[in-house]
Protein backbone atom coordinates (compact mmCIF):
# COMPACT_ATOMS: atom_id res chain seq x y z
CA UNK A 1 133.96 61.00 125.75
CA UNK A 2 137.41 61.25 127.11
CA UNK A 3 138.74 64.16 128.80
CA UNK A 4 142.47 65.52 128.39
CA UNK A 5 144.15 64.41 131.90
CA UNK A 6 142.83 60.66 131.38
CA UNK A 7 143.99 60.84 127.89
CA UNK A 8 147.40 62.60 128.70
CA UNK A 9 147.12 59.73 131.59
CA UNK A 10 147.20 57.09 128.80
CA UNK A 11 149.71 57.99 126.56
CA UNK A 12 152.94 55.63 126.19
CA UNK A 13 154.62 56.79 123.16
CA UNK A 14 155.06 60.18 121.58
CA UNK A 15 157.10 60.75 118.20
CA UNK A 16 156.83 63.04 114.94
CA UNK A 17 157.66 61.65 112.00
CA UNK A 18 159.56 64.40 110.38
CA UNK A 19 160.04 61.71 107.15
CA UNK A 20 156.47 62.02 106.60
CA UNK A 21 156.83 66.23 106.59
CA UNK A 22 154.74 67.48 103.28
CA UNK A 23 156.53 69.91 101.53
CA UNK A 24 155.07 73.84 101.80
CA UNK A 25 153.35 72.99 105.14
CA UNK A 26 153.54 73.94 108.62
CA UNK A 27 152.61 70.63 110.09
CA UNK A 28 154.81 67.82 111.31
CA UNK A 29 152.86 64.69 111.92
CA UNK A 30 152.56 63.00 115.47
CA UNK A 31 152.15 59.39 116.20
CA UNK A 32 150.74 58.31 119.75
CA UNK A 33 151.00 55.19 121.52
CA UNK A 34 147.97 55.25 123.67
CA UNK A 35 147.01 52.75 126.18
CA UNK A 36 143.15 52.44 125.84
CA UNK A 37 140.25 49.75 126.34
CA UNK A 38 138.03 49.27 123.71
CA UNK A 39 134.57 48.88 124.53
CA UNK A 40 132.85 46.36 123.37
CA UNK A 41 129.20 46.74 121.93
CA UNK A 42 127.02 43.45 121.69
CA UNK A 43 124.77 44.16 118.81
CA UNK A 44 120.87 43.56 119.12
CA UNK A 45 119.98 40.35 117.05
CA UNK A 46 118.33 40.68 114.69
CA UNK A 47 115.01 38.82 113.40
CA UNK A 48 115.63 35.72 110.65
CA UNK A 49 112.41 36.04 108.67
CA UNK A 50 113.63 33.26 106.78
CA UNK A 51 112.96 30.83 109.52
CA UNK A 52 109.72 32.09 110.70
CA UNK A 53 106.98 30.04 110.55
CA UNK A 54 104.66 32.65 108.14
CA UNK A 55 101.47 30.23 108.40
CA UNK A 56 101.56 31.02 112.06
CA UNK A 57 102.43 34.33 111.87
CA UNK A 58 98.94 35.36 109.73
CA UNK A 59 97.27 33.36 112.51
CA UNK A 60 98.85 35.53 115.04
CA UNK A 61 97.79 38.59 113.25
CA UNK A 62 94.52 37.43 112.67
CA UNK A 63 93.69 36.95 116.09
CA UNK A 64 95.40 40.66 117.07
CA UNK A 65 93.92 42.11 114.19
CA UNK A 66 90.29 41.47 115.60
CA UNK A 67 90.71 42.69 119.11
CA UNK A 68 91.95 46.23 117.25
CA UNK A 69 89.13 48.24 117.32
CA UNK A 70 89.14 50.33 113.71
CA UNK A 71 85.92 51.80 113.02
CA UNK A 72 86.89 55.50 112.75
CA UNK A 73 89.08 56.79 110.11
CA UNK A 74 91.90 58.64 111.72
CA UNK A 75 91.58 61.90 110.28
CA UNK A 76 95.03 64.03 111.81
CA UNK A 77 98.68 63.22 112.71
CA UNK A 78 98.20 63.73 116.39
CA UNK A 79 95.12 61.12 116.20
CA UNK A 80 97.59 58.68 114.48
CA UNK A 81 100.31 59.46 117.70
């Protein structure tokens, strides 16, 4: 978010552009010079399931998939959650 006195704070440059007027309107467009930071988001990697070693991935599951205990049916939505 950015509130108005640290973006009035930030501005450097204010013009119209009174060349760039459309015809039959009431608006003259504004250009703004503003002196901002941009943030800079690190994306999450993401998994390469191209290099994963599959044969030891079923192992893996094996293994988990025994210790899950799945001898009822789940019969609602709220059992499932």
């Amino acid at each position: 978010m950015c509130s108005y006195s640290s973006l009035t704070s930030a501005i450097i440059q204010c013009n119209t552009q009174p060349d760039k007027h459309l015809t039959r309107t009431g608006h003259m467009p504004i250009v703004m010079l503003l002196d901002i930071g941009i943030d800079i988001q690190m994306d999450a990697p993401h998994p390469n399931y191209r290099a994963a070693d599959w044969e030891e991935v079923r192992k893996e599951l094996a293994l988990k998939r025994t210790t899950v205990e799945s001898g009822e049916d789940i019969q609602s939505e709220a059992e499932f959650y």
